[in-house]
N, C-alpha and C. Protein backbone atom coordinates (compact mmCIF):
# COMPACT_ATOMS: atom_id res chain seq x y z
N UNK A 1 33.51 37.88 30.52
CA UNK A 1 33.23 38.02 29.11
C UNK A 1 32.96 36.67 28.45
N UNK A 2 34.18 35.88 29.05
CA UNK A 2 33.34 34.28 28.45
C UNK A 2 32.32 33.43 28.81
N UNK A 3 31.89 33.72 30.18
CA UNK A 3 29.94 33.47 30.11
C UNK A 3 29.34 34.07 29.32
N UNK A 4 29.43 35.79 29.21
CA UNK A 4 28.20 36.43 28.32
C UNK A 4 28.66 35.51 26.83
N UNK A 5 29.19 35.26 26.56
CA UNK A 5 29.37 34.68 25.49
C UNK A 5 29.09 33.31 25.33
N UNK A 6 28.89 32.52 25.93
CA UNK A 6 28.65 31.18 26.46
C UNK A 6 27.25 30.89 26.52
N UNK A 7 26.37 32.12 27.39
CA UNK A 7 25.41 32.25 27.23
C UNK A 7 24.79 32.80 25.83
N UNK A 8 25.19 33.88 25.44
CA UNK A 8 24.92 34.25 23.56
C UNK A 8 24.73 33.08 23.00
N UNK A 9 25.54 32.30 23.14
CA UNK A 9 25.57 30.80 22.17
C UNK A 9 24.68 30.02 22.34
N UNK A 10 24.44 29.75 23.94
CA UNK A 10 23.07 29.06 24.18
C UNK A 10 21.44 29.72 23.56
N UNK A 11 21.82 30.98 23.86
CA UNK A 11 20.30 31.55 23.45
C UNK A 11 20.33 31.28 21.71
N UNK A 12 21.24 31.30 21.18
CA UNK A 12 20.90 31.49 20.17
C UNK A 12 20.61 29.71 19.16
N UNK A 13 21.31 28.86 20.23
CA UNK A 13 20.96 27.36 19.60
C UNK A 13 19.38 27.31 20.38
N UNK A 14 18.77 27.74 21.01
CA UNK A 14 17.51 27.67 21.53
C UNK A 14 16.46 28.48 20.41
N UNK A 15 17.32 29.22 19.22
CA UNK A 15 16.22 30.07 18.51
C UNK A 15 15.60 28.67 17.61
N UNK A 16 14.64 28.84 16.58
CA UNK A 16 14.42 27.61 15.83
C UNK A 16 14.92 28.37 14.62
N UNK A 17 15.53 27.07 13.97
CA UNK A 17 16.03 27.47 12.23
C UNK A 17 14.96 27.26 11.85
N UNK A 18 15.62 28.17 10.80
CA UNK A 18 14.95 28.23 9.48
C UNK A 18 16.16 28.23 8.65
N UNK A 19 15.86 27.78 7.19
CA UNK A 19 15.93 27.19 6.49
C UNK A 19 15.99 27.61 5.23
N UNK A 20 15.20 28.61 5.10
CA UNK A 20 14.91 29.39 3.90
C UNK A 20 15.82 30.44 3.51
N UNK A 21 16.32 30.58 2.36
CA UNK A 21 17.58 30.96 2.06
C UNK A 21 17.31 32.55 1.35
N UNK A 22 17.85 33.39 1.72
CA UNK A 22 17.45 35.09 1.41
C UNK A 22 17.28 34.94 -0.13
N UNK A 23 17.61 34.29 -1.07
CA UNK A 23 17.02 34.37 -2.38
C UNK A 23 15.98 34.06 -2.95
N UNK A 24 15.13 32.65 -1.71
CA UNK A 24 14.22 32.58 -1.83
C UNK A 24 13.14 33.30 -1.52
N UNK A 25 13.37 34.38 -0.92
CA UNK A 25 12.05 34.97 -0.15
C UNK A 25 11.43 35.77 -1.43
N UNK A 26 10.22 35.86 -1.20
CA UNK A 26 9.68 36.71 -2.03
C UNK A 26 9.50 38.16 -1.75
N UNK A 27 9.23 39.32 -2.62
CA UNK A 27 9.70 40.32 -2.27
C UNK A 27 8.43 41.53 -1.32
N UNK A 28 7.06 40.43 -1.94
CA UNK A 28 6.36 41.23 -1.51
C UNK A 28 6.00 40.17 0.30
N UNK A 29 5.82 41.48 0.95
CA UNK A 29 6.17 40.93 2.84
C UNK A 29 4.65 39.52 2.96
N UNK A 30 3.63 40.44 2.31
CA UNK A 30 2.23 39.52 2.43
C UNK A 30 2.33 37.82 1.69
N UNK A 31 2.88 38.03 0.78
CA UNK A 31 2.80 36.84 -0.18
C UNK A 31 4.07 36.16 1.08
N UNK A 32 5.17 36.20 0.95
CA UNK A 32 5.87 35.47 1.88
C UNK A 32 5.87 35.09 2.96
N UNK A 33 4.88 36.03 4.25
CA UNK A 33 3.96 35.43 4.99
C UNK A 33 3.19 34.13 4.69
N UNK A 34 2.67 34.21 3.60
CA UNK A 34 1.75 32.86 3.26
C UNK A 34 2.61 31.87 2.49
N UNK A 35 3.67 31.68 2.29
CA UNK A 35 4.85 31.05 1.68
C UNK A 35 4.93 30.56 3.12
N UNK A 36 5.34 31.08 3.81
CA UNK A 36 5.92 30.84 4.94
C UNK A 36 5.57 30.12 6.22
N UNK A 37 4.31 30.43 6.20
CA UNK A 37 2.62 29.74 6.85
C UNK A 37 2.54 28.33 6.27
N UNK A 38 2.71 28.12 4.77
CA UNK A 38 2.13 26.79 3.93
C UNK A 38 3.35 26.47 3.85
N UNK A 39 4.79 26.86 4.39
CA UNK A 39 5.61 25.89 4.27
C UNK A 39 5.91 24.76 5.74
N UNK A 40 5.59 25.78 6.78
CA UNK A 40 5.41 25.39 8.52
C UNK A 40 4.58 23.84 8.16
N UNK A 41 3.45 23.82 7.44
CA UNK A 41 2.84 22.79 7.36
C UNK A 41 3.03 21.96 6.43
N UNK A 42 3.92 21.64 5.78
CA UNK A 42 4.28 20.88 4.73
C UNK A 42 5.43 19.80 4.82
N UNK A 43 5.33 18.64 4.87
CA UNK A 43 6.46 17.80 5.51
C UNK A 43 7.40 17.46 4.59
N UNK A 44 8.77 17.92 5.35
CA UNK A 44 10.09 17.54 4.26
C UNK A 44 9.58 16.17 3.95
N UNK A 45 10.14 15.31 2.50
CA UNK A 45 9.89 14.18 2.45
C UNK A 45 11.32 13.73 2.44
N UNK A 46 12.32 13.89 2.64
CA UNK A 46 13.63 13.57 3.05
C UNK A 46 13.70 13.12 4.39
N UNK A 47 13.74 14.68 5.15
CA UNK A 47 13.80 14.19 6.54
C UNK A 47 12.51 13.94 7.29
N UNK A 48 11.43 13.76 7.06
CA UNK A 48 10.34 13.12 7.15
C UNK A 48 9.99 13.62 9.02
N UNK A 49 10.34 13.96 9.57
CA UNK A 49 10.29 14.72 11.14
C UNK A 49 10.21 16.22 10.71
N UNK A 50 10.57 16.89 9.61
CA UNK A 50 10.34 18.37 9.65
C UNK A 50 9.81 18.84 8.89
N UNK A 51 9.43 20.32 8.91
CA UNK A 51 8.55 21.10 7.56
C UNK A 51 9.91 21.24 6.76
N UNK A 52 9.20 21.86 5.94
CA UNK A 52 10.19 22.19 4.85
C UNK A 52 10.96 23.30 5.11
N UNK A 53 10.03 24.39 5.58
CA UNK A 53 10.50 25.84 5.94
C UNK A 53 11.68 25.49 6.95
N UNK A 54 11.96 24.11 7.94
CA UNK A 54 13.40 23.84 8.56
C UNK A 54 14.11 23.43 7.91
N UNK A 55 14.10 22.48 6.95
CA UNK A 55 14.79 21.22 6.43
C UNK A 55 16.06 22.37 5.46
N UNK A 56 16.70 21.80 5.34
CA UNK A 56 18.11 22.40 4.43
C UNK A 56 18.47 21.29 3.45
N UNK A 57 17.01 20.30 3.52
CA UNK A 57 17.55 19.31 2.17
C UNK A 57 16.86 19.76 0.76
N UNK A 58 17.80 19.44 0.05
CA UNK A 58 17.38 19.98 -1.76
C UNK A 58 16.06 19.53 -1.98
N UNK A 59 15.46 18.67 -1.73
CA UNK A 59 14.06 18.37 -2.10
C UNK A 59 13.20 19.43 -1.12
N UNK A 60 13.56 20.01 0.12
CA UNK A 60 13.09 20.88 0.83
C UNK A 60 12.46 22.15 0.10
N UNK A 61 13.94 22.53 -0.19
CA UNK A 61 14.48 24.20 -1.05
C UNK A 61 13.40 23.95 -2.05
N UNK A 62 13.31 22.70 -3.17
CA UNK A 62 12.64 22.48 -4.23
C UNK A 62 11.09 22.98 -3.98
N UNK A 63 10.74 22.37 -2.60
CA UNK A 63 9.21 22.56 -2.65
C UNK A 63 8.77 24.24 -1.83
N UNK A 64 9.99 24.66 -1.22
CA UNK A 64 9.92 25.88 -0.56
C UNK A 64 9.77 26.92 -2.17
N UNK A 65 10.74 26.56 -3.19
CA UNK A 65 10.28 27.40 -4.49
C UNK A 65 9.02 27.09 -5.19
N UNK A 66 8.81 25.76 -5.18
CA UNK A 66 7.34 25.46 -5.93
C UNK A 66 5.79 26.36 -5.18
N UNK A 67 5.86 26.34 -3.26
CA UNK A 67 5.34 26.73 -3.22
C UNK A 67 4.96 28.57 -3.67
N UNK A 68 6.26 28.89 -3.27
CA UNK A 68 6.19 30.44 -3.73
C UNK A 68 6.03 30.73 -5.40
N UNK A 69 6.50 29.98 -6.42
CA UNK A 69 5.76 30.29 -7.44
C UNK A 69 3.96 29.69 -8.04
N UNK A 70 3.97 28.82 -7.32
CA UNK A 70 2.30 28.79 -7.08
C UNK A 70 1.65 29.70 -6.64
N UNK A 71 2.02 30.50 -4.98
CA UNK A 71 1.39 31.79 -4.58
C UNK A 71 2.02 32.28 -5.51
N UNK A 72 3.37 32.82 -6.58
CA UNK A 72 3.07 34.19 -7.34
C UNK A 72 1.84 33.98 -8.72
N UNK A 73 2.02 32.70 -8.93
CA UNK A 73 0.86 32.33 -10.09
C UNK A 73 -0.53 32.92 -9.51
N UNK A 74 -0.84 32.96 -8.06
CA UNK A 74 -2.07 33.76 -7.64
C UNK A 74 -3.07 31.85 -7.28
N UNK A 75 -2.06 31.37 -6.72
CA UNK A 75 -3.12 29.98 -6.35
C UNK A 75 -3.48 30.57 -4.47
N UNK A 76 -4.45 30.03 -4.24
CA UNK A 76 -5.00 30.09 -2.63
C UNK A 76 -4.06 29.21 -2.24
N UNK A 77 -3.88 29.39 -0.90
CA UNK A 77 -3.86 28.34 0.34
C UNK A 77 -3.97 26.97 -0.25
N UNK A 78 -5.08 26.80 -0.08
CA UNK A 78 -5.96 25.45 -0.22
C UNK A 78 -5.17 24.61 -1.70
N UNK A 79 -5.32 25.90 -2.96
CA UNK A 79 -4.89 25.71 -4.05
C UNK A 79 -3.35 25.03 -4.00
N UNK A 80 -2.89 25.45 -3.34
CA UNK A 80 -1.37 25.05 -3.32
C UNK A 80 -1.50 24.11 -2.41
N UNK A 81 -1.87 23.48 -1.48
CA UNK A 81 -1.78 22.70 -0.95
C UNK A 81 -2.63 21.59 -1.69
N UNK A 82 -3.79 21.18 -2.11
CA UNK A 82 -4.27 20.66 -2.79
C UNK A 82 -3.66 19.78 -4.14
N UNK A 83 -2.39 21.20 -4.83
CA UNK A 83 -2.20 20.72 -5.81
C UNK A 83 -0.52 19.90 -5.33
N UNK A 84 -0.12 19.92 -4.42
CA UNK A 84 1.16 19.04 -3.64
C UNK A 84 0.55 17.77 -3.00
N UNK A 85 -0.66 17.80 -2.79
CA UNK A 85 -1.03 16.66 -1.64
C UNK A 85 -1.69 15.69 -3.34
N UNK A 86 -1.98 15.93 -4.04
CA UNK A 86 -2.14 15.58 -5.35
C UNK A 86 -1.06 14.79 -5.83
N UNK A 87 -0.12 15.36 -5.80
CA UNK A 87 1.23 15.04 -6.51
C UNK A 87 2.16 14.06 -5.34
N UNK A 88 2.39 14.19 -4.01
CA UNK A 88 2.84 13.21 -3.31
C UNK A 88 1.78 12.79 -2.07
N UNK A 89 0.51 13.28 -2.21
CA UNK A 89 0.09 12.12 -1.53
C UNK A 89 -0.48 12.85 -0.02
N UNK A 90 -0.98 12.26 1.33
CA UNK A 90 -1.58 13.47 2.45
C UNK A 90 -0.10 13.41 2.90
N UNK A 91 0.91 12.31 2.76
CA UNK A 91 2.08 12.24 4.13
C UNK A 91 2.72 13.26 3.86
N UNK A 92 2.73 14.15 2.91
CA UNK A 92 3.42 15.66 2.64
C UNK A 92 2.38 16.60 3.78
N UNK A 93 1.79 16.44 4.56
CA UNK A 93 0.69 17.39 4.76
C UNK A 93 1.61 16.70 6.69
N UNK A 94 1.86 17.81 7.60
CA UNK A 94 2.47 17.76 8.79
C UNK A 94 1.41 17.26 9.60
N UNK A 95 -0.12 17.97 9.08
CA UNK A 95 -1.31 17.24 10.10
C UNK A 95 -1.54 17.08 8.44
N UNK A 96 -1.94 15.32 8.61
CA UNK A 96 -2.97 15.13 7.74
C UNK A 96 -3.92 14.84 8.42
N UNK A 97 -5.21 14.63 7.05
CA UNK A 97 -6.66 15.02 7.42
C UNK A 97 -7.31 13.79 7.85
N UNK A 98 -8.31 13.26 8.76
CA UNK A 98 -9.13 12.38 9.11
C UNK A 98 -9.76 11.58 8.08
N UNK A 99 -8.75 10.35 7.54
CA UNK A 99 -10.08 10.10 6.21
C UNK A 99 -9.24 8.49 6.05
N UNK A 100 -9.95 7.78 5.81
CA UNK A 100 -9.88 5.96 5.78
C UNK A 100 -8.79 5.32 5.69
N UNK A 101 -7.98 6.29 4.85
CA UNK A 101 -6.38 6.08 4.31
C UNK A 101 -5.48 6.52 5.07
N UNK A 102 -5.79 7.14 5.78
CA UNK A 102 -4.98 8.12 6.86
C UNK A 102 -5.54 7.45 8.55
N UNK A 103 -6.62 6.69 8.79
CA UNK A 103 -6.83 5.87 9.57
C UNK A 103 -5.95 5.29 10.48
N UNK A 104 -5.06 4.37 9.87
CA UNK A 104 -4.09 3.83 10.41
C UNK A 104 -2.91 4.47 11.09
N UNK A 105 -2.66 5.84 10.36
CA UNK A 105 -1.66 6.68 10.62
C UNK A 105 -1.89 7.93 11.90
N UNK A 106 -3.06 7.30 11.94
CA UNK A 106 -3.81 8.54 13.40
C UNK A 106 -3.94 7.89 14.30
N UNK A 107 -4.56 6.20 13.95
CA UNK A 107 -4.46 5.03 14.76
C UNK A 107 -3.46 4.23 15.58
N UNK A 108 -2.57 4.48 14.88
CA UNK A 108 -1.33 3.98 15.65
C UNK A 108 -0.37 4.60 16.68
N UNK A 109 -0.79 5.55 17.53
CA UNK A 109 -0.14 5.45 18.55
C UNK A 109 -1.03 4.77 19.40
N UNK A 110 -2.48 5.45 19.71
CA UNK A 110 -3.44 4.07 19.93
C UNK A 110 -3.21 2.93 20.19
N UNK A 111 -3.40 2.24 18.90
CA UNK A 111 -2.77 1.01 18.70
C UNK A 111 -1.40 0.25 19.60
N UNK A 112 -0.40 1.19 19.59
CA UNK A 112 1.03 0.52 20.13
C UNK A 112 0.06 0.79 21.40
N UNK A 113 -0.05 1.64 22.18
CA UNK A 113 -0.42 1.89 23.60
C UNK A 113 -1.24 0.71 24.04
N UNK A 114 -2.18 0.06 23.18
CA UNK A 114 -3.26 -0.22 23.80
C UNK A 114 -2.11 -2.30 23.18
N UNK A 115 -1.76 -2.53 22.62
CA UNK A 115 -0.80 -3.78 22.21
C UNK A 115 0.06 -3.91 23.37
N UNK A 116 0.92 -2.41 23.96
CA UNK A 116 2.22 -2.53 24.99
C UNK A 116 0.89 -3.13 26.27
N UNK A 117 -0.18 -2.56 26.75
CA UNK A 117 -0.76 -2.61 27.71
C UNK A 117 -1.24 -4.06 28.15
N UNK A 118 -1.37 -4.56 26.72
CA UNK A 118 -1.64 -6.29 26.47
C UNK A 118 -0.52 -7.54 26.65
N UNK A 119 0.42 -6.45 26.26
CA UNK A 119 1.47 -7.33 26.70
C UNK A 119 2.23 -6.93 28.04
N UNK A 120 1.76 -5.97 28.93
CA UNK A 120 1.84 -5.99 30.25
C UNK A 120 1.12 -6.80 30.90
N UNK A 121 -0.12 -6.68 30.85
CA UNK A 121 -1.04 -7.81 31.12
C UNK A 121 -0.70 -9.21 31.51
N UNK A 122 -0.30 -9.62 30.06
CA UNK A 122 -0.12 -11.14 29.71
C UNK A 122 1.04 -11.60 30.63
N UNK A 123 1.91 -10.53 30.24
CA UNK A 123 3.18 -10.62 31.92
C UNK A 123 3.19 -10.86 33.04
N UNK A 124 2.33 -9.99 33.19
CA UNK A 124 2.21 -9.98 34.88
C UNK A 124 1.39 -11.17 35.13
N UNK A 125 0.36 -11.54 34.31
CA UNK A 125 -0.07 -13.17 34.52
C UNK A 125 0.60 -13.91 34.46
N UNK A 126 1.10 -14.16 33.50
CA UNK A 126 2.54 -15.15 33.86
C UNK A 126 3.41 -14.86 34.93
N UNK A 127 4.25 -13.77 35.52
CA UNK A 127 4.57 -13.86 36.32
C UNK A 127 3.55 -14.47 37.93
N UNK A 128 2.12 -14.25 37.90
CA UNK A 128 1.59 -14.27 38.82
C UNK A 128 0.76 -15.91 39.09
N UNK A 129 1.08 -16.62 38.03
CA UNK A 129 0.79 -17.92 37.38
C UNK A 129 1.40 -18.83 38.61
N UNK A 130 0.45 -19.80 39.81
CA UNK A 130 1.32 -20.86 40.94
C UNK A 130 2.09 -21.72 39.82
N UNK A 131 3.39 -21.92 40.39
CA UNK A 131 4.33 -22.57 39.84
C UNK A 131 3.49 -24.42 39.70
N UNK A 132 4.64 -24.54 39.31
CA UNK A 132 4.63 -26.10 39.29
C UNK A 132 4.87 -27.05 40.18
N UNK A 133 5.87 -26.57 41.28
CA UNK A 133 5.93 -27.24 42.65
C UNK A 133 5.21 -27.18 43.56
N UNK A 134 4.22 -26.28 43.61
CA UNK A 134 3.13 -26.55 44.63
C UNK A 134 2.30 -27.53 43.95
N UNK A 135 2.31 -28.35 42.82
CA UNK A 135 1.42 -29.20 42.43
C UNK A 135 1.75 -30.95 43.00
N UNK A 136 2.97 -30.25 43.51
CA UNK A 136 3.44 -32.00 44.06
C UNK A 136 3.07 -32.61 44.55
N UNK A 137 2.99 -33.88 44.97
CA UNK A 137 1.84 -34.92 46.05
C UNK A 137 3.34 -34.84 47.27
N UNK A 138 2.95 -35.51 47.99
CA UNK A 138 4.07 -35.90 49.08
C UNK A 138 5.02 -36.08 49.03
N UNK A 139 4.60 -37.56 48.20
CA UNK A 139 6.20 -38.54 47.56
C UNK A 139 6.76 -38.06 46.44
N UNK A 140 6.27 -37.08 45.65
CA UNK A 140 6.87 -36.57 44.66
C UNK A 140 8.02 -35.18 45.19
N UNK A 141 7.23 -34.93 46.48
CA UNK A 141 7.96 -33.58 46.56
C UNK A 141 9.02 -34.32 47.47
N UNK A 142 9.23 -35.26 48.29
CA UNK A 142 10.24 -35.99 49.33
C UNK A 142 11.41 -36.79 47.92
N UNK A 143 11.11 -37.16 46.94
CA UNK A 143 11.91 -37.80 45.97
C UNK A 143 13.17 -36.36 45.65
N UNK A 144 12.13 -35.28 45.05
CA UNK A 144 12.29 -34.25 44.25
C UNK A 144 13.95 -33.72 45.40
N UNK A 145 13.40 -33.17 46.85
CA UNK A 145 14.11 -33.31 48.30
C UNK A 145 15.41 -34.14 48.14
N UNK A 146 15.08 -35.30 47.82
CA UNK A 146 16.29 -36.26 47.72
C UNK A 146 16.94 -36.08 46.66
N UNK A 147 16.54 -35.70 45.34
CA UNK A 147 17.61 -35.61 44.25
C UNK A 147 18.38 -34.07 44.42
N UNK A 148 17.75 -33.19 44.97
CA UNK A 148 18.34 -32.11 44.91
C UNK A 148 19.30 -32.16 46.63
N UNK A 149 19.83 -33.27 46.90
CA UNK A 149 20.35 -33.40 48.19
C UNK A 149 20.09 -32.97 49.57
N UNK A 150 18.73 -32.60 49.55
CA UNK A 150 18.25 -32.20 51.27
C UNK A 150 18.18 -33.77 51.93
């Protein structure tokens, strides 16, 4: 009985939260579908790694209600998203969009990959760099011999 239960526990930390709290839902099933859709893509700005529809932070909840009274006001998709990416900007947006300002932020894993690869490079040359003691003449390397006591 205490595996099946052991196991219950596992399956159920493997489900994904959510977040969204039974008062928030809206009542009609269609509209909260699309609440629910435009919240998946909307980035907590707290915890900045999740949508909102996960997050359980108050600025979360805040924008999980803004969006649903925007869809009950009768705004589109687009409309509601448009009018948030307005107000804080694309980094609210989970994929933001391809555009000059957002460049850098699409660019940079790129970037680190192709910087770490440069500084592998530069390494392994240096490591692979003839030392300095094969540059010795004779008497330099028979002195060198003598101070280090051979």
């Amino acid at each position: 009985m205490l595996r099946l239960f052991a196991l219950f526990a596992c399956l159920m930390l493997l489900s994904p939260a959510q977040a969204v709290e039974p008062g928030e839902a809206l009542a009609d099933p269609a509209l909260e579908a699309r609440a629910r859709d435009l919240s998946a893509d909307l980035r907590c700005l707290v915890c900045q790694n999740q949508s909102i529809d996960d997050s359980h932070a108050p600025l979360a909840r805040d924008l999980r209600l803004l969006v649903r009274e925007r869809i009950k006001a009768g705004d589109t998709d687009d409309q509601v998203r448009d009018f948030l990416v307005q107000r804080y900007g694309d980094f609210i947006l989970l994929n933001p969009p391809l555009r000059i300002g957002t460049l850098l932020l699409w660019g940079s894993p790129l970037l680190v990959l192709l910087l770490g690869g440069f500084g592998l490079l530069m390494a392994s040359r240096r490591r692979a760099a003839p030392s300095a003691a094969a540059d010795l003449s004779a008497d330099e390397q028979a002195r060198l011999d003598k101070l280090l006591g051979g």
